[in-house]
Protein backbone atom coordinates (compact mmCIF):
# COMPACT_ATOMS: atom_id res chain seq x y z
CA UNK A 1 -9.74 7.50 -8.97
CA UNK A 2 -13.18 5.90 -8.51
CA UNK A 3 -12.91 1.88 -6.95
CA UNK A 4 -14.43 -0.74 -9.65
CA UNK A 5 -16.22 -3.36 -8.73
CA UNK A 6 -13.98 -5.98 -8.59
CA UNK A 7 -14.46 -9.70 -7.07
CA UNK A 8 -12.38 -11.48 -4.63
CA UNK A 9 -11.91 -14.22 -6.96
CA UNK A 10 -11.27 -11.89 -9.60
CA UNK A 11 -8.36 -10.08 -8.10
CA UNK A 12 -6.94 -13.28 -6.09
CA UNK A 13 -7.64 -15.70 -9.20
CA UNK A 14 -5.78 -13.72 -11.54
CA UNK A 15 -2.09 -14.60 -12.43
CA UNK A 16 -0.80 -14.92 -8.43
CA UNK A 17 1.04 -17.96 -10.29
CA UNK A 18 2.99 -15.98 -12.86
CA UNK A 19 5.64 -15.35 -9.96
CA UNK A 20 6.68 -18.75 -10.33
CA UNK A 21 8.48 -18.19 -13.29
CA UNK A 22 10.93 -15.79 -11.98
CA UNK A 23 12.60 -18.09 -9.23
CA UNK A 24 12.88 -22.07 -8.78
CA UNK A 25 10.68 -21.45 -5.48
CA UNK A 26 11.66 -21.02 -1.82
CA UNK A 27 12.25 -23.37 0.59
CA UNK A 28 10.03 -23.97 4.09
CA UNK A 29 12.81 -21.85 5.95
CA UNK A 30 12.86 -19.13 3.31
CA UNK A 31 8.76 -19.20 3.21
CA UNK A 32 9.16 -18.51 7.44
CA UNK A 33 11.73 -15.52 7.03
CA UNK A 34 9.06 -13.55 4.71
CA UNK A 35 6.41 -11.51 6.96
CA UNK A 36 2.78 -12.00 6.10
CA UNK A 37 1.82 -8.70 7.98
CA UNK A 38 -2.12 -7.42 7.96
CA UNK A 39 -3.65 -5.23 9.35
CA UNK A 40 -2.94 -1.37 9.22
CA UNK A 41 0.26 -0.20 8.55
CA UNK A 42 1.11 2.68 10.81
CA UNK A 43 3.55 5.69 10.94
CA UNK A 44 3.97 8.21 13.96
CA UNK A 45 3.37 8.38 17.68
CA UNK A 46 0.68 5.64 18.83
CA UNK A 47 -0.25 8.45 21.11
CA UNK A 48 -0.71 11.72 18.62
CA UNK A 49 -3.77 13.24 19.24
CA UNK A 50 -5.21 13.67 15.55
CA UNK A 51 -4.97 10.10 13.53
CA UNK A 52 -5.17 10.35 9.79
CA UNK A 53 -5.88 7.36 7.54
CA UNK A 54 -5.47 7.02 3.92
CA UNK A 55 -6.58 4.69 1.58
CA UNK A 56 -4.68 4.63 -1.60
CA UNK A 57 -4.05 2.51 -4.75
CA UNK A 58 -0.28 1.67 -5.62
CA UNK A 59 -1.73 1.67 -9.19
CA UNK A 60 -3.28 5.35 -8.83
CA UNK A 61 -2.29 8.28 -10.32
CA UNK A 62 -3.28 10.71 -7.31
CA UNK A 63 -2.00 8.73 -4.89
CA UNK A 64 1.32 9.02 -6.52
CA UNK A 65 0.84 12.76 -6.71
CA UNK A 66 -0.12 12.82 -3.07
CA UNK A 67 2.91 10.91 -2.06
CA UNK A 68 5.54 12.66 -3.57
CA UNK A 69 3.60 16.41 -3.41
CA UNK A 70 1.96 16.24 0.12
CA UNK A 71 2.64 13.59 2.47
CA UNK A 72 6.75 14.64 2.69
CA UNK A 73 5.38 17.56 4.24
CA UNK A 74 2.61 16.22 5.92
CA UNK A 75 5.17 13.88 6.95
CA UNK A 76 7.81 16.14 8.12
CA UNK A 77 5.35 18.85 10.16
CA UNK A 78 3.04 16.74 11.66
CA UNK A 79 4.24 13.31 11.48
CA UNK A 80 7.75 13.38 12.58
CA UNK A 81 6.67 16.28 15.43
CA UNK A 82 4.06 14.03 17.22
CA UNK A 83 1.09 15.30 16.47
CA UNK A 84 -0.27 13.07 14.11
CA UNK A 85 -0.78 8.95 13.82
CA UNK A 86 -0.86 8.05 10.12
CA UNK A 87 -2.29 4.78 8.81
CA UNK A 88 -2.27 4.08 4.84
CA UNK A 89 -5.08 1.40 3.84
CA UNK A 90 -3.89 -0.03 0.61
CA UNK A 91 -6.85 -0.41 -1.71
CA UNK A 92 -6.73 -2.72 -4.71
CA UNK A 93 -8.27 -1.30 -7.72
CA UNK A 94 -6.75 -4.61 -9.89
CA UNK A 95 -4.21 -7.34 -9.24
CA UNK A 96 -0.86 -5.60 -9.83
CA UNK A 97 -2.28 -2.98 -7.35
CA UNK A 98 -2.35 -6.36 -5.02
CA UNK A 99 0.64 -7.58 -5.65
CA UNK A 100 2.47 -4.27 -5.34
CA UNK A 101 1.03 -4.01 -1.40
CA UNK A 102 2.28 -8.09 -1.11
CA UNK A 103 5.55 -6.74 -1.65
CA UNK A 104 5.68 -4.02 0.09
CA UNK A 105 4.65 -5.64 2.94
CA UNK A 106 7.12 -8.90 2.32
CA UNK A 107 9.62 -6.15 3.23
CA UNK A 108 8.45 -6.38 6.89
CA UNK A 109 7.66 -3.28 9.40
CA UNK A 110 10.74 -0.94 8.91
CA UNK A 111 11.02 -1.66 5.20
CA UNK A 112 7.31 -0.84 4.34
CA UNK A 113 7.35 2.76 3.68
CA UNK A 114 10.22 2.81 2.04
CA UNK A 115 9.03 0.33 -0.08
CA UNK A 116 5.44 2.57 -0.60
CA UNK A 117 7.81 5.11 -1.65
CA UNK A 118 10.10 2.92 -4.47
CA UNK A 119 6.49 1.32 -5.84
CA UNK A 120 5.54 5.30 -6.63
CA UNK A 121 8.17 6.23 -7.71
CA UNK A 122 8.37 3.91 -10.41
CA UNK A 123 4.43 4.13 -10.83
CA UNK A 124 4.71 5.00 -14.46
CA UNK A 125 7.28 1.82 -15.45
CA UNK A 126 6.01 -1.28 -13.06
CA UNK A 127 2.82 -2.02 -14.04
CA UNK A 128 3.39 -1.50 -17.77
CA UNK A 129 2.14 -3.81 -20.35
CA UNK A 130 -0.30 -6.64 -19.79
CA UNK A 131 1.92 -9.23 -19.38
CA UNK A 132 1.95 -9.72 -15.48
CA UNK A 133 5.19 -12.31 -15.78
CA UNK A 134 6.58 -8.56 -17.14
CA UNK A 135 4.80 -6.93 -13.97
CA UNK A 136 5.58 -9.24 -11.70
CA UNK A 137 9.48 -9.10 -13.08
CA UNK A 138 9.48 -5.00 -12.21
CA UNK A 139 8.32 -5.31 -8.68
CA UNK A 140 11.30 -8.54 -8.03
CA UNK A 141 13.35 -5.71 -9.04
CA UNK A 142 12.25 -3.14 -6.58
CA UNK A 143 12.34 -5.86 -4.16
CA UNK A 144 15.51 -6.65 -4.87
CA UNK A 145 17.03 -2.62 -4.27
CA UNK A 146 15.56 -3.38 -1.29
CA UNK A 147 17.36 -6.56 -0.29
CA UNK A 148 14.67 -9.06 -0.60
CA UNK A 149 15.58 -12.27 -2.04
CA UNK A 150 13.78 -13.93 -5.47
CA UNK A 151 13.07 -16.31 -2.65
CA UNK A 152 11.31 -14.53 -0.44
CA UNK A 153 9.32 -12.22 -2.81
CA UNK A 154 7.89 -15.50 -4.61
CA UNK A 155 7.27 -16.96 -1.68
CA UNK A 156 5.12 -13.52 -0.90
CA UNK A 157 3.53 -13.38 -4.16
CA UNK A 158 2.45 -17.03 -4.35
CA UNK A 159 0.56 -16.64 -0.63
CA UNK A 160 -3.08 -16.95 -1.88
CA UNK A 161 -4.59 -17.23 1.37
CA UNK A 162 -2.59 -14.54 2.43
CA UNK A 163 -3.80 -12.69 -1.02
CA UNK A 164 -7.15 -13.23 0.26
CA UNK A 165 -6.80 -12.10 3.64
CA UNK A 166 -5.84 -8.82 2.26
CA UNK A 167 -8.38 -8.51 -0.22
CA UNK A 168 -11.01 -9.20 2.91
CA UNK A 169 -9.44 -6.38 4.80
CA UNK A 170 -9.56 -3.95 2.23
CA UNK A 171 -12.91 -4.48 1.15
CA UNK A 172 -13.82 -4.42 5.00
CA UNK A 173 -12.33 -0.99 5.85
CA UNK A 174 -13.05 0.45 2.78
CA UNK A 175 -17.21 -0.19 3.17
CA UNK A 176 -17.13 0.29 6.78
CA UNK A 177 -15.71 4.41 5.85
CA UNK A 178 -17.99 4.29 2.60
CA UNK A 179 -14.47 4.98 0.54
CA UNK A 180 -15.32 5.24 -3.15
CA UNK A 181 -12.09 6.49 -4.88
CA UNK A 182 -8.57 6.99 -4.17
CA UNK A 183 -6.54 8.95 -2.43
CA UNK A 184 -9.24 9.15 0.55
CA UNK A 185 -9.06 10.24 4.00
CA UNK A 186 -10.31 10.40 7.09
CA UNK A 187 -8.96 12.19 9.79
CA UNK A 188 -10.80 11.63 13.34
CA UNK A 189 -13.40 9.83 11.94
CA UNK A 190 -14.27 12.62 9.38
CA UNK A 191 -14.04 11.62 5.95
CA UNK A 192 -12.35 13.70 3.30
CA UNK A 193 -11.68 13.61 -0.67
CA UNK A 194 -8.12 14.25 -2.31
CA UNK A 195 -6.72 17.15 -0.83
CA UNK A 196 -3.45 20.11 -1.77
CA UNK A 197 -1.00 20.25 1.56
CA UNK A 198 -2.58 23.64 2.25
CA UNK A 199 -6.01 22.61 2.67
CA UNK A 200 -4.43 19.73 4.56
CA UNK A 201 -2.64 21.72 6.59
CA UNK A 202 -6.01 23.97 7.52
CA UNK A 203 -7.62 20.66 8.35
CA UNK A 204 -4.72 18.98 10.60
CA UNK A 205 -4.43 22.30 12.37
CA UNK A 206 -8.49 22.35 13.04
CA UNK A 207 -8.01 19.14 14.74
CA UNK A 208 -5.39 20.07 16.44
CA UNK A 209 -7.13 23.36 17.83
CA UNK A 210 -4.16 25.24 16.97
């Protein structure tokens, strides 16, 4: 999938608000107890000697297929076993794309992934429709299997500044690596298109020397 060209005001200015139908709002503690994390999310040994980075939309198609095909086994052989530091980029091809990375980072650190994993997994159902009180009502639910609180997740949602900050950082990365669709990679500082786990594989092991 090919990245529009999409303003920040556009994707921060567009419905954020429609959140605050789905919970009387959260209080100054509950605001505190909901992470605002930036920055790359990470997965793996700090110390692996190949480092992978993907950007990916939680509103693309190949990501999802990437995801659920590759990355278990990425995941499992190279991941898990050391030899390889993976950072997704989220990239925000529209606002429910945005708001789908808000909550998966409203989870905190150790709920992240598993969060990445739920938003996928239900690609085809939570974004349906162009109603985003109706989007925005699909991802409290995912939140919720995941023990976030109505509280919390509006709290998230509503964080405009935050919003922005994360719209800054994607645009950022994504220029700086000269990303122009999703699922991208780059592995050592060599970028690479969408890719099957065996041409992965070929790739990793390259790096690896092995």
């Amino acid at each position: 999938m090919f990245l529009p060209r999409l303003t920040r005001r556009a994707l921060i200015g567009s419905g954020l608000a429609a959140t605050a139908t789905l919970s009387a709002g959260a209080s100054l503690a509950q605001e505190a107890q909901a992470p605002r994390l930036t920055g790359d999310m990470v997965k793996g040994d700090p110390d692996a000697p190949v480092t992978v980075v993907e950007y990916a939309s939680f509103t693309c198609p190949h990501c999802k297929t990437f995801h659920e095909q590759v990355f278990p086994r990425i995941n499992e052989e190279f991941i898990e076993t050391g030899k390889v530091r993976f950072i997704l980029r989220e990239v925000y091809f529209d606002r429910y794309g945005l708001w789908a990375g808000m909550l998966a980072r409203c989870g905190g650190e150790d709920r992240y992934f598993g969060m990445v994993d739920m938003i996928f997994a239900n690609q085809s159902s939570w974004p349906r429709g162009n109603d985003p009180a109706e989007v925005a009502s699909n991802l409290f639910a995912m939140g919720r299997q995941a023990a976030l609180t109505d509280a919390q997740m509006d709290a998230c949602l509503q964080d405009g500044e935050w919003a922005q900050t994360l719209v800054e950082q994607y645009q950022t990365n994504a220029s700086a690596d000269d990303v122009t669709g999703t699922p991208s990679f780059v592995i050592d500082g060599e970028k690479y298109s969408n890719m099957g786990y065996s041409e992965f594989e070929r790739v990793l092991n390259e790096k690896l020397g092995s």
